[in-house]
Protein backbone atom coordinates (compact mmCIF):
# COMPACT_ATOMS: atom_id res chain seq x y z
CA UNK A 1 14.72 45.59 1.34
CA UNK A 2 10.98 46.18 2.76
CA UNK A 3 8.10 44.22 1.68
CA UNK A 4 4.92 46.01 0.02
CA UNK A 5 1.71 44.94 1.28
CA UNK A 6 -0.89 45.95 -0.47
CA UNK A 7 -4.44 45.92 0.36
CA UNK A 8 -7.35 43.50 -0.78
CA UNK A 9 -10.03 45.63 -1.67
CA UNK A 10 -13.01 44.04 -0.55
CA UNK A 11 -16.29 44.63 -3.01
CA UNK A 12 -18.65 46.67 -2.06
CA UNK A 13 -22.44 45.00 -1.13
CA UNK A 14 -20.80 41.84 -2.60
CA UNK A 15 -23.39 39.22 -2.64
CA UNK A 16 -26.26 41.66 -1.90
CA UNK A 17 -29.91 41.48 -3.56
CA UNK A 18 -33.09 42.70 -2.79
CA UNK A 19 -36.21 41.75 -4.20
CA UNK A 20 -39.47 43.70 -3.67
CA UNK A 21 -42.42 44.54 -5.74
CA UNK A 22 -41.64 43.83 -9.23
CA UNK A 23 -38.40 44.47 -9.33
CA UNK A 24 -34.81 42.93 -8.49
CA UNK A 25 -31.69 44.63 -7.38
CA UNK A 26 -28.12 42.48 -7.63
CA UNK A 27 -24.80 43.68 -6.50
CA UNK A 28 -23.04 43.09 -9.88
CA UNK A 29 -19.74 41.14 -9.94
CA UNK A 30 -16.24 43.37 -9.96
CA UNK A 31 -15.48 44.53 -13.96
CA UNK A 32 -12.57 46.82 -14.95
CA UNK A 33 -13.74 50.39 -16.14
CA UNK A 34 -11.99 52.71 -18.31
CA UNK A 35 -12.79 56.35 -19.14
CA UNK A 36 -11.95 56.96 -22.22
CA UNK A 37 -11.75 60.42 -24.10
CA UNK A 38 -10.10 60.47 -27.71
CA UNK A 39 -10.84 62.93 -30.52
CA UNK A 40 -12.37 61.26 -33.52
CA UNK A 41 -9.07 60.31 -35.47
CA UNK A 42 -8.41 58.24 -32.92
CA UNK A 43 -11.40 55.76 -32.26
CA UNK A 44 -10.15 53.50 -35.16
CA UNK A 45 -7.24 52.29 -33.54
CA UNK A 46 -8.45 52.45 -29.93
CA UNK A 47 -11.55 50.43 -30.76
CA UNK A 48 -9.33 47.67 -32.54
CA UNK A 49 -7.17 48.08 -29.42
CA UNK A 50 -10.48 47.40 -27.11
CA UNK A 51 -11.79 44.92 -29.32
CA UNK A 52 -15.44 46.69 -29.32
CA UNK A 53 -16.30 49.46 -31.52
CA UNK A 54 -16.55 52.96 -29.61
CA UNK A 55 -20.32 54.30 -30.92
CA UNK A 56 -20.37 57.67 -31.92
CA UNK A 57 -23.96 58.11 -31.49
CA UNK A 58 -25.45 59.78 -28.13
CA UNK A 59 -27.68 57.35 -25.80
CA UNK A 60 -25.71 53.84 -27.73
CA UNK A 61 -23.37 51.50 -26.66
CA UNK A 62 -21.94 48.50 -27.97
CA UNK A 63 -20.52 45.19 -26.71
CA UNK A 64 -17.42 43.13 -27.98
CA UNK A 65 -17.67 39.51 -29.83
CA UNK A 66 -17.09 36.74 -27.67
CA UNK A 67 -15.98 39.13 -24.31
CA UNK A 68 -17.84 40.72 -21.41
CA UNK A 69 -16.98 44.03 -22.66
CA UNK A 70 -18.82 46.74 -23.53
CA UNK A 71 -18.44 50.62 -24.49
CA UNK A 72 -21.22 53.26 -23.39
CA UNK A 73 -21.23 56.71 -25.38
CA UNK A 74 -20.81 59.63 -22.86
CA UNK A 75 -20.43 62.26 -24.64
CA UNK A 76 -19.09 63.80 -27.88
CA UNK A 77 -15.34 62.27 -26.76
CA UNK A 78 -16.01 60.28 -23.96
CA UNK A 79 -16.58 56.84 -23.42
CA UNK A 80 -17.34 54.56 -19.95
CA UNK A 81 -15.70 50.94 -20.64
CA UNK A 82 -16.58 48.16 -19.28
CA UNK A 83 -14.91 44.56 -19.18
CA UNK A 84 -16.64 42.02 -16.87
CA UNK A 85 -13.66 39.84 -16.86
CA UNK A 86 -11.34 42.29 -15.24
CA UNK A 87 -8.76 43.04 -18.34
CA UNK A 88 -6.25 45.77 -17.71
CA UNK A 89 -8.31 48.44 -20.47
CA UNK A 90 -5.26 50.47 -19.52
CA UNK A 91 -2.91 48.45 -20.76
CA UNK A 92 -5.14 47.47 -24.46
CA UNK A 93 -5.30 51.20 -25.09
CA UNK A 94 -1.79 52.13 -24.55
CA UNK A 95 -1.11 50.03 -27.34
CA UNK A 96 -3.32 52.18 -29.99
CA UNK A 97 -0.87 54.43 -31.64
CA UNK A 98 -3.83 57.30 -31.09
CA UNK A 99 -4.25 60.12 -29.15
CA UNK A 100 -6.37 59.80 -25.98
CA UNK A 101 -6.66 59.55 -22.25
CA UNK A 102 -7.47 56.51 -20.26
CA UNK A 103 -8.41 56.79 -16.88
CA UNK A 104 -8.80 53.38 -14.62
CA UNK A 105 -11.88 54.03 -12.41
CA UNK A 106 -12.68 50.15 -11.52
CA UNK A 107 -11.99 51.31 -8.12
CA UNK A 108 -14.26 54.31 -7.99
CA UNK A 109 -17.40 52.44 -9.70
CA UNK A 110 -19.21 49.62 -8.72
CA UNK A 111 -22.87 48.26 -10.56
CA UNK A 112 -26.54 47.46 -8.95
CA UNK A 113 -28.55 45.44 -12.04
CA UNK A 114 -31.99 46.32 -11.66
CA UNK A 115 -34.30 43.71 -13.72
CA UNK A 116 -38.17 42.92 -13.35
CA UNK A 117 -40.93 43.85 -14.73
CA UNK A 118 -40.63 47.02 -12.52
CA UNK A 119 -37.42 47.92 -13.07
CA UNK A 120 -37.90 51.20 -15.03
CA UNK A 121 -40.75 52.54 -12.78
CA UNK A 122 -38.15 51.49 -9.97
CA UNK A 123 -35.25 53.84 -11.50
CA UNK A 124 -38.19 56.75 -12.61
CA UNK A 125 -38.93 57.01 -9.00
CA UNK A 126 -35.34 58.71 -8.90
CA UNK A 127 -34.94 59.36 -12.34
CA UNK A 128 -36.31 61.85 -14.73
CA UNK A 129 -35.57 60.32 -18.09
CA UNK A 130 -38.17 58.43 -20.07
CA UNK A 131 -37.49 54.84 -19.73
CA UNK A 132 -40.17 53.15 -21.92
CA UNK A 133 -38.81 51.02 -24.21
CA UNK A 134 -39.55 53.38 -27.29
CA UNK A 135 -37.40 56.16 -25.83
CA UNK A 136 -34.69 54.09 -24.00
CA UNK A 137 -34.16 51.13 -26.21
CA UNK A 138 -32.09 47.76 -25.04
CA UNK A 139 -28.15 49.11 -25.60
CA UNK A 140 -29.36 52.64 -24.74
CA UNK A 141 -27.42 54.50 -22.15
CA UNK A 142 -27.08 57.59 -20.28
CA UNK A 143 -25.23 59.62 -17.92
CA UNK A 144 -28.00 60.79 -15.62
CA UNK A 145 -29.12 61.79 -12.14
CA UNK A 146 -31.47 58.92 -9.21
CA UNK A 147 -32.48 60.80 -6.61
CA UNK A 148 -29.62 63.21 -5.70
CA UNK A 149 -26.51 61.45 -7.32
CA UNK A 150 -24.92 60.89 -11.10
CA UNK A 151 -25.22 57.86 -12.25
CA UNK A 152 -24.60 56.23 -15.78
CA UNK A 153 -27.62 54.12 -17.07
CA UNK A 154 -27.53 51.45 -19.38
CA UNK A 155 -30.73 48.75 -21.01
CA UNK A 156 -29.19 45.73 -20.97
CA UNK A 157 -33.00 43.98 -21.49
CA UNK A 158 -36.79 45.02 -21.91
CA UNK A 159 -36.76 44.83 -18.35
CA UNK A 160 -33.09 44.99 -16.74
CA UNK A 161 -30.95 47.71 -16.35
CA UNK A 162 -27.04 48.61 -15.05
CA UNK A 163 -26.48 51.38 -13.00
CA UNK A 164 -23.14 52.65 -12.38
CA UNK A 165 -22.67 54.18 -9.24
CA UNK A 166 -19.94 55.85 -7.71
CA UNK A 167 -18.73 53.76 -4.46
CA UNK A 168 -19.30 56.65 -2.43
CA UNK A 169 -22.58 56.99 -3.19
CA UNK A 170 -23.51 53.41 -3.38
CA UNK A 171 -25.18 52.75 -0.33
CA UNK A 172 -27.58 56.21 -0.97
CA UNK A 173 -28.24 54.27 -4.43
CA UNK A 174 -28.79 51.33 -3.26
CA UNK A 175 -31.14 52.12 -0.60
CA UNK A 176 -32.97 54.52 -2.75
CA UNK A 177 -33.45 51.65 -5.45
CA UNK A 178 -34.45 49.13 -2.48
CA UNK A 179 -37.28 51.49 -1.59
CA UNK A 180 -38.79 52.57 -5.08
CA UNK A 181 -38.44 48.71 -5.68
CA UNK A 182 -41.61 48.45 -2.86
CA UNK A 183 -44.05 50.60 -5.27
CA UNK A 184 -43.21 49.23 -8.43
């Protein structure tokens, strides 16, 4: 019988940072990420399958006790999850007797953390939402554009932010970020 090999995949702009200006960009560590859509029946028993309530809110997110894990609000019946420890999300959510579909996208997504005391006039210089703190509160996120990508946005501090990036379009992002970091 023939062997499988399967391929490492090595992380993208692992170990990179940048600091310029008054702002900071980190290549964040690998996480699992889940999409998640689900009507609203279901969030009860997926969000006791995830361990972190889904919010229901737009722009919110919330984070699980005691693990790296975190839910952002997409849309009406969508949801980006995020575990920093690298649990199969997959796997938790096939065990919610709910309707839904869970997509693994850990491979298609990586993160850039963006923290200073420039890091929303760093993302503005590519983004057109208001970042101040009044209108994009800490646990805020959004599904938005920087520059000429998507991205999805999220306040994890008065002045740090994760941006999830496509891997695609990571090095566009990152280089984009790396130069708006030089005016802020």
């Amino acid at each position: 019988m023939a062997e499988i090999a399967l391929a490492a995949r090595r992380q993208k702009h692992a170990g990179r940072k940048a600091s310029a200006g008054s702002a900071t960009l980190t290549a964040a560590a690998p996480a699992s990420r889940l999409v998640l859509r689900a009507p609203d029946l279901s969030l009860a028993s997926l969000s006791r399958a995830l361990d972190v309530t889904l919010p229901t809110a737009p722009k919110s997110s919330a984070a699980s006790d005691g693990l790296r894990r975190g839910a952002l609000w997409l849309g009406p019946d969508e949801w980006l999850v995020i575990d920093e420890d690298g649990a199969d999300l997959e796997a938790l959510c096939a065990g919610a007797a709910s309707l839904h579909s869970a997509v693994d996208v850990s491979h298609r997504n990586l993160a850039i953390l963006v923290e200073g005391p420039g890091a929303a006039a760093c993302l503005n210089a590519g983004c057109p939402q208001d970042l101040s703190l009044r209108a994009f509160p800490v646990g805020a996120c959004s599904r938005t554009v920087l520059g000429k990508i998507e991205v999805v946005l999220l306040r994890t501090a008065e002045t740090a932010f994760r941006v999830e990036v496509w891997r695609s379009f990571s090095d566009y992002a990152w280089d984009f970020l790396e130069e708006a970091a030089r005016d802020s």
